[in-house]
C-alpha atoms as a PDB file:
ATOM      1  CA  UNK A   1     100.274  92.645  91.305  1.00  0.00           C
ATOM      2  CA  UNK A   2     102.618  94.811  93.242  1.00  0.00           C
ATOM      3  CA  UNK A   3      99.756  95.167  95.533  1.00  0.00           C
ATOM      4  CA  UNK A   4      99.842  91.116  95.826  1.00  0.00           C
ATOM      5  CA  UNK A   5     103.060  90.679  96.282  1.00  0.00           C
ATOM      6  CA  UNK A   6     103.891  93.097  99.029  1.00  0.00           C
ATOM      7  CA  UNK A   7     100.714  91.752 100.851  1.00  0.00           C
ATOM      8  CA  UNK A   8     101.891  88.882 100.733  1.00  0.00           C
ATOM      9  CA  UNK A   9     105.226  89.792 102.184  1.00  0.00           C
ATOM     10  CA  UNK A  10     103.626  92.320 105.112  1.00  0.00           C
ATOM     11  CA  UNK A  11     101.307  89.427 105.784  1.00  0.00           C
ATOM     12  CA  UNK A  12     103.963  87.443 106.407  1.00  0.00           C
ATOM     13  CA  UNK A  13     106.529  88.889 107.611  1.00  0.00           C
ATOM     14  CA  UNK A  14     106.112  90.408 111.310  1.00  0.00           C
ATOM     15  CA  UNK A  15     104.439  90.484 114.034  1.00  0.00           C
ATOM     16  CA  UNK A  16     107.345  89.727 116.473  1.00  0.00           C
ATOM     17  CA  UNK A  17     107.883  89.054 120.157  1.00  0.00           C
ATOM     18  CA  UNK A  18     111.614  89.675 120.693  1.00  0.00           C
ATOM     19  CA  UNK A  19     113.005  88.233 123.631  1.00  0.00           C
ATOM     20  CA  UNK A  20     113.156  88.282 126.821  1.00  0.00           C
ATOM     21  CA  UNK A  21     115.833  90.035 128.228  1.00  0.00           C
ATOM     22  CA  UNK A  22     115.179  92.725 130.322  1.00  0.00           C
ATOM     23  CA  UNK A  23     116.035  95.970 128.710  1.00  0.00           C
ATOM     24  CA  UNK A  24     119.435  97.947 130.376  1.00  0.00           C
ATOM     25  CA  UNK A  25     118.242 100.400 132.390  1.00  0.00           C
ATOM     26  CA  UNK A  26     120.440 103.705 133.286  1.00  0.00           C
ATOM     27  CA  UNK A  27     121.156 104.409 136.583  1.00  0.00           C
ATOM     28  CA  UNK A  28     119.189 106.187 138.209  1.00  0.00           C
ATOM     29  CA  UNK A  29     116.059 104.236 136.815  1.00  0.00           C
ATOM     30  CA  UNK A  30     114.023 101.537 138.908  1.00  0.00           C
ATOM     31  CA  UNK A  31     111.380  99.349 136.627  1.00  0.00           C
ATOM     32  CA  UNK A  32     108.906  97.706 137.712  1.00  0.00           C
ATOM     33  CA  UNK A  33     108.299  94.250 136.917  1.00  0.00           C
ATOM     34  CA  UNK A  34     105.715  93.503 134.296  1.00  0.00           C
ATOM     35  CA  UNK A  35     105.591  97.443 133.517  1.00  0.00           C
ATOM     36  CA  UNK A  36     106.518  97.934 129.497  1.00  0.00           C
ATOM     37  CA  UNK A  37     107.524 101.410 129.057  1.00  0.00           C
ATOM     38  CA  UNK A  38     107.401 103.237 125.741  1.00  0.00           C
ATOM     39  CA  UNK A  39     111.494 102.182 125.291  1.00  0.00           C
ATOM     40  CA  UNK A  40     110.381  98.503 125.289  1.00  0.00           C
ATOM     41  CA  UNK A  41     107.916  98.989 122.361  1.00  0.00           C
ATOM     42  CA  UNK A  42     109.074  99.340 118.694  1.00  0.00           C
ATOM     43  CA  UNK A  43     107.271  99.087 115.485  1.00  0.00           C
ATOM     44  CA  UNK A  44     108.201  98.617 111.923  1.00  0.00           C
ATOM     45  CA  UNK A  45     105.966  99.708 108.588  1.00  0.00           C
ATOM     46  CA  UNK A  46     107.088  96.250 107.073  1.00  0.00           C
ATOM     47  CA  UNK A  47     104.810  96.859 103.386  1.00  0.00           C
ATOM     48  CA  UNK A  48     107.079 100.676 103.249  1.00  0.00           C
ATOM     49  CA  UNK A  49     110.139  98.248 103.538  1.00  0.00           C
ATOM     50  CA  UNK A  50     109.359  95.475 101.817  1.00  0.00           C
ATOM     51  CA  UNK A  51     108.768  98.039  98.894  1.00  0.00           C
ATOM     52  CA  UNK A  52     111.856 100.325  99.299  1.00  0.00           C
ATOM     53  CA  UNK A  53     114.200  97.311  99.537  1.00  0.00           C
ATOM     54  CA  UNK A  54     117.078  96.863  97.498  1.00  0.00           C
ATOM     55  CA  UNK A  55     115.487  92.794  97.675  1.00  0.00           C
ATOM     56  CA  UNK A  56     112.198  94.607  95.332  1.00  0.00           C
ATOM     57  CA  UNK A  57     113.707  96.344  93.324  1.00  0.00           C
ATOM     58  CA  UNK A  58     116.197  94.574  92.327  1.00  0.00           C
ATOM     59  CA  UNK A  59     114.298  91.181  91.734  1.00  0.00           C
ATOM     60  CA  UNK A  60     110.486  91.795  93.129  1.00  0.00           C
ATOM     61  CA  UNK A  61     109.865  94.753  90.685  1.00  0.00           C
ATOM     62  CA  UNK A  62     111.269  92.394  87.315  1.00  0.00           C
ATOM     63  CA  UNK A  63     108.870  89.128  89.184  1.00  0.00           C
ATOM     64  CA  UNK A  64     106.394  91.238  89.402  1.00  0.00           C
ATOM     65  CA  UNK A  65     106.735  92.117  85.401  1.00  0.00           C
ATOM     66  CA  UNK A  66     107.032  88.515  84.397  1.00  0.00           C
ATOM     67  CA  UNK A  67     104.171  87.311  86.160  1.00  0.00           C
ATOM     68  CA  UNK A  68     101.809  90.520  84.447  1.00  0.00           C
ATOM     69  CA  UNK A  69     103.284  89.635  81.129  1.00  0.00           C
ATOM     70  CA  UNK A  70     102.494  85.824  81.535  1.00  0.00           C
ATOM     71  CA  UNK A  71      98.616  87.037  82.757  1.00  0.00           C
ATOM     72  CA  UNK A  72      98.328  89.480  79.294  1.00  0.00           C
ATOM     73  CA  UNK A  73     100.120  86.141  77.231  1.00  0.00           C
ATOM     74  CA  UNK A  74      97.540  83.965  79.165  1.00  0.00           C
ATOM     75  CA  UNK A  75      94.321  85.932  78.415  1.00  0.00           C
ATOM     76  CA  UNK A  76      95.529  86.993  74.465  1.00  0.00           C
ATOM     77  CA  UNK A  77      95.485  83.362  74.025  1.00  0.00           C
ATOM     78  CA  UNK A  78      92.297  82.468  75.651  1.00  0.00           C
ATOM     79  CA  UNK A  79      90.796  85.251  73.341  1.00  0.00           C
ATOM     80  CA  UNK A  80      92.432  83.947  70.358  1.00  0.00           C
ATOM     81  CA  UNK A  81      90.667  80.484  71.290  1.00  0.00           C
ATOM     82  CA  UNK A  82      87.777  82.162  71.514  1.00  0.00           C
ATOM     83  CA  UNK A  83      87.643  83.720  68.588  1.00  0.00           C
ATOM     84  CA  UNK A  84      88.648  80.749  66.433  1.00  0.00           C
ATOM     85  CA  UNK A  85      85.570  78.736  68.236  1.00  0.00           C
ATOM     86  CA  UNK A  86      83.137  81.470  67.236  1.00  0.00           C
ATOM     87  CA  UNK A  87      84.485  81.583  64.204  1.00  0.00           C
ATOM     88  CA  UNK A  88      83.965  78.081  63.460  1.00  0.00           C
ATOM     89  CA  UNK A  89      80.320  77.799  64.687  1.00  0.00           C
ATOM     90  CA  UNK A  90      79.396  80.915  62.668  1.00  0.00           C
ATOM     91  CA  UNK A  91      80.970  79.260  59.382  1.00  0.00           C
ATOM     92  CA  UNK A  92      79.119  76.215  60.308  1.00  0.00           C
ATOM     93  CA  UNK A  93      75.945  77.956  61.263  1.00  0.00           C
ATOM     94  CA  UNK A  94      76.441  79.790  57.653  1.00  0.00           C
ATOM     95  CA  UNK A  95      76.276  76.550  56.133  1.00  0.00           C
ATOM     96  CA  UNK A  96      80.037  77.043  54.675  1.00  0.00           C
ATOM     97  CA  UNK A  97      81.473  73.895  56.028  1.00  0.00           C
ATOM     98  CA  UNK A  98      80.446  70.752  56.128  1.00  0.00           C
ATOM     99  CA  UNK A  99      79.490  69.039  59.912  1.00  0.00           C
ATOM    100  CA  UNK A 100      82.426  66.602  59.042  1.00  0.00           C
ATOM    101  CA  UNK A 101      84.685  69.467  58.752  1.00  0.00           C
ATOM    102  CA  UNK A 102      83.491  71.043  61.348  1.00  0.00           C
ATOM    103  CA  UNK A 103      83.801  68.276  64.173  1.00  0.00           C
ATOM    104  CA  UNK A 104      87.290  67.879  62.678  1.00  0.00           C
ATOM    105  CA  UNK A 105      88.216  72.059  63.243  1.00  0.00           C
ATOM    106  CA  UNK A 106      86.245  71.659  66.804  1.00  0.00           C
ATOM    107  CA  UNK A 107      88.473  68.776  67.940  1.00  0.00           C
ATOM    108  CA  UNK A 108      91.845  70.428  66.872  1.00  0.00           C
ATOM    109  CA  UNK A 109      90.406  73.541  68.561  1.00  0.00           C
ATOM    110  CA  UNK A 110      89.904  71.951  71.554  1.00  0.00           C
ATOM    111  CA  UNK A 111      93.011  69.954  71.393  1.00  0.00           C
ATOM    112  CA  UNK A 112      94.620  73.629  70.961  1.00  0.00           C
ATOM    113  CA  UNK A 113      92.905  74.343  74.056  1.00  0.00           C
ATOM    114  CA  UNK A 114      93.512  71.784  76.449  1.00  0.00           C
ATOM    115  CA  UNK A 115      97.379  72.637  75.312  1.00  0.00           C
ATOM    116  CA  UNK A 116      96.707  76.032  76.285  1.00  0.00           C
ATOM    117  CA  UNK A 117      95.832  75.149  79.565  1.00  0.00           C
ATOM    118  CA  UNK A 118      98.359  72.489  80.355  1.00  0.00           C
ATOM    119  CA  UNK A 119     100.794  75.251  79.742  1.00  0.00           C
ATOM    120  CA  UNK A 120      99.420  78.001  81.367  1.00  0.00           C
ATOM    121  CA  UNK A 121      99.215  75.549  84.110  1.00  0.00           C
ATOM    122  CA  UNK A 122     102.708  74.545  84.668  1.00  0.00           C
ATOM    123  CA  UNK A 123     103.829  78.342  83.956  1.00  0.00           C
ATOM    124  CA  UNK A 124     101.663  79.486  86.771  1.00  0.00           C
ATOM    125  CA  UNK A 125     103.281  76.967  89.294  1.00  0.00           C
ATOM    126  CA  UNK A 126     106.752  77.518  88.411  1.00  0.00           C
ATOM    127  CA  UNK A 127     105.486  81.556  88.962  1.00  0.00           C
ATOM    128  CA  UNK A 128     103.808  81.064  92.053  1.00  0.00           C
ATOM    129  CA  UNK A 129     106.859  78.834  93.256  1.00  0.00           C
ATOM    130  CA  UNK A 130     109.419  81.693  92.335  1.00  0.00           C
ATOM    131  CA  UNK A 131     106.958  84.167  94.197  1.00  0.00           C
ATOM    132  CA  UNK A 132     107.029  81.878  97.273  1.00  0.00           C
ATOM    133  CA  UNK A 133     110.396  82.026  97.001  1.00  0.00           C
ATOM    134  CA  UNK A 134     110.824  85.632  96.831  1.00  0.00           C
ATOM    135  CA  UNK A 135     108.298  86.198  99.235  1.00  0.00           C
ATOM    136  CA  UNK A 136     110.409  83.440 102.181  1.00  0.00           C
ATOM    137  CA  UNK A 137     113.429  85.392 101.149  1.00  0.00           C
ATOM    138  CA  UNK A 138     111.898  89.197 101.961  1.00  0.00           C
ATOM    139  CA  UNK A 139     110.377  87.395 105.160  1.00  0.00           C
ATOM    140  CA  UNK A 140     113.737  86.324 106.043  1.00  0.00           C
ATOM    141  CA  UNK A 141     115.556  89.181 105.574  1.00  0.00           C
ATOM    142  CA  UNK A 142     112.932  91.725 107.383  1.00  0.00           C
ATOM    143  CA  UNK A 143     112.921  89.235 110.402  1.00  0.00           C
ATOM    144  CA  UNK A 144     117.110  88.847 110.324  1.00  0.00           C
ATOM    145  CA  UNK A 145     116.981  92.668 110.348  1.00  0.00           C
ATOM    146  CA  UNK A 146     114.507  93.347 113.571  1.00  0.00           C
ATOM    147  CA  UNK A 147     116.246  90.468 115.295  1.00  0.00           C
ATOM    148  CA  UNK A 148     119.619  92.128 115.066  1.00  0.00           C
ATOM    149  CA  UNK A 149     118.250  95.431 115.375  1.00  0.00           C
ATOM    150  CA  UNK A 150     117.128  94.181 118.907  1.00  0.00           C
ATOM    151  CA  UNK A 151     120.349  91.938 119.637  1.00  0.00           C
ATOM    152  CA  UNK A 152     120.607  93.863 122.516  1.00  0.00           C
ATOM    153  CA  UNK A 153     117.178  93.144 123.978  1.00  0.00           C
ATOM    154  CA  UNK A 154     116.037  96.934 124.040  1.00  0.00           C
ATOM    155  CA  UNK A 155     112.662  96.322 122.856  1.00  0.00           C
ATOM    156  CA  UNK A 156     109.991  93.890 124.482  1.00  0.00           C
ATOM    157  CA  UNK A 157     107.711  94.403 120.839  1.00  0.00           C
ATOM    158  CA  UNK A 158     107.627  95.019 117.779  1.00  0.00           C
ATOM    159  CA  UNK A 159     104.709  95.085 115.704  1.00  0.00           C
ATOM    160  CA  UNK A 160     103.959  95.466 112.135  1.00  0.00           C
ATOM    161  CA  UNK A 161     102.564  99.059 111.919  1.00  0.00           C
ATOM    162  CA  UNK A 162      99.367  97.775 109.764  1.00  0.00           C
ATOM    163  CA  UNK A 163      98.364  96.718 113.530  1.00  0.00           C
ATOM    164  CA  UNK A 164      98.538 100.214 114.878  1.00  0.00           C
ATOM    165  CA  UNK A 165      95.778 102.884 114.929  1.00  0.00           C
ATOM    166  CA  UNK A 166      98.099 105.589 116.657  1.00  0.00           C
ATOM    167  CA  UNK A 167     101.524 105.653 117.893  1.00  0.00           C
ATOM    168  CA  UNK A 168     104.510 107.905 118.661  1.00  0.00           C
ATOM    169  CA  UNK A 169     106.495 108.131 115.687  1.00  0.00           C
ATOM    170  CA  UNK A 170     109.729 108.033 117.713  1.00  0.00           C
ATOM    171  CA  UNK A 171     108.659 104.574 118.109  1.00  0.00           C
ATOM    172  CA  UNK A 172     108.811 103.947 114.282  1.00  0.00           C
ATOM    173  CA  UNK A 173     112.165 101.798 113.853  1.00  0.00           C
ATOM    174  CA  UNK A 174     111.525 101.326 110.063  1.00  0.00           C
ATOM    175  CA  UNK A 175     114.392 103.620 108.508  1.00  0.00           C
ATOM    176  CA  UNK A 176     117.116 101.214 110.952  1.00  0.00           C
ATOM    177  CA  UNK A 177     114.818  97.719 109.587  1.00  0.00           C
ATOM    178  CA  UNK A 178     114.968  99.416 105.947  1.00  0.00           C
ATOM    179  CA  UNK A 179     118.881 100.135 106.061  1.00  0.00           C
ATOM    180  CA  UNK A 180     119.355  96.530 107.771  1.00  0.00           C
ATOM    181  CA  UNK A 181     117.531  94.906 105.052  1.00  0.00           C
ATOM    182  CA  UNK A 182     119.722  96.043 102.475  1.00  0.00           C
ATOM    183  CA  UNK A 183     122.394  95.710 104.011  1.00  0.00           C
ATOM    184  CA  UNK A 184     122.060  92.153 105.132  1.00  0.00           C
ATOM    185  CA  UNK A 185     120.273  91.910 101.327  1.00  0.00           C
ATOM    186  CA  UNK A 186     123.739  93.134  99.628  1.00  0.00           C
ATOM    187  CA  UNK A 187     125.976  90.819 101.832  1.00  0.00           C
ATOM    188  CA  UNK A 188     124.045  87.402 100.885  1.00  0.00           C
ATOM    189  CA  UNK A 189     124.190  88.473  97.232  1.00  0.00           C
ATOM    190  CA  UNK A 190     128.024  88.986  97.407  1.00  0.00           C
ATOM    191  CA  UNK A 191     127.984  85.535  99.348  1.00  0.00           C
ATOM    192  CA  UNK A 192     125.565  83.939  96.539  1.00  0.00           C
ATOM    193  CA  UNK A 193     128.488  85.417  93.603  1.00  0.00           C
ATOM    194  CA  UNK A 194     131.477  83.553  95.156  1.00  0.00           C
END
């Protein structure tokens, strides 16, 4: 599920133009026009900061729990169902109940079922809703970071390393997107607690 969840968020969270302001260059230096230099070209491993937020593991790693621990709940009580239904048949087939009885066990069986599943239904939406949620918010925060990591216009791209097949590493800008994250993480939680 943690596999889920952060491909979910990588999926969606980068692959980023930023701007288009030229980049400052130091005297001395002539660009060209339409020439990108390695400066002007920045990427971030978004899944290695999506999972070493303060965002996951403060509230992704316990969503994450909830929604295994609704999947085990959902599947004992399928099982259970299950079990009661063969039990049932093989009673019937055993000739220890009566068909009377036995349509009457079937019904409240599937009755029990259909329950079940109404349940299990509306649990699973209001999960998938709180991982949607979760997943805008880590989105949000990943794409506040790069953009104000590149305020300045520095960079020309940034791409989600999962793109890449080789690269400098001096090009790797996730330890500034990680520490922007949580920082930008930690102010809207002090802004949600007044």
């Amino acid at each position: 599920m943690k596999k889920t969840i952060l491909a979910a968020l990588a999926a969606a969270a980068l692959l980023t133009s930023c701007g288009n302001a030229p980049a400052a260059a130091t005297a001395g230096e002539t660009a060209e026009p339409g020439v990108v230099e390695s400066s002007d070209i920045a990427y971030v491993q978004v899944e290695a900061v999506l999972a070493q937020c303060d965002l996951y593991l403060n509230e992704g790693a316990a969503l994450q729990e909830k929604t295994e621990k609704a999947q085990r709940s959902w599947a004992q009580k399928e099982k259970n169902i299950q079990a009661e239904a063969a039990q049932l048949e093989e009673k019937y087939r055993k000739g220890l109940i009566t068909t009377l009885d036995a349509q009457a066990q079937q019904k409240k069986i599937e009755q029990k079922a259909q329950n079940y599943q109404a349940n299990a239904q509306k649990e699973a939406q209001s999960l998938d809703e709180e991982n949607y949620v979760f997943t805008n918010r880590a989105q949000d925060l990943v794409q506040r970071a790069v953009r104000e990591i590149n305020a300045d216009g520095r960079y020309k791209l940034i791409i989600n390393a999962n793109a890449l097949i080789d690269a400098d590493s001096t090009l790797n800008i996730t330890p500034a997107v990680l520490e922007t994250v949580n920082r930008l993480y930690a102010a809207d939680k002090k802004n949600q607690e007044k």
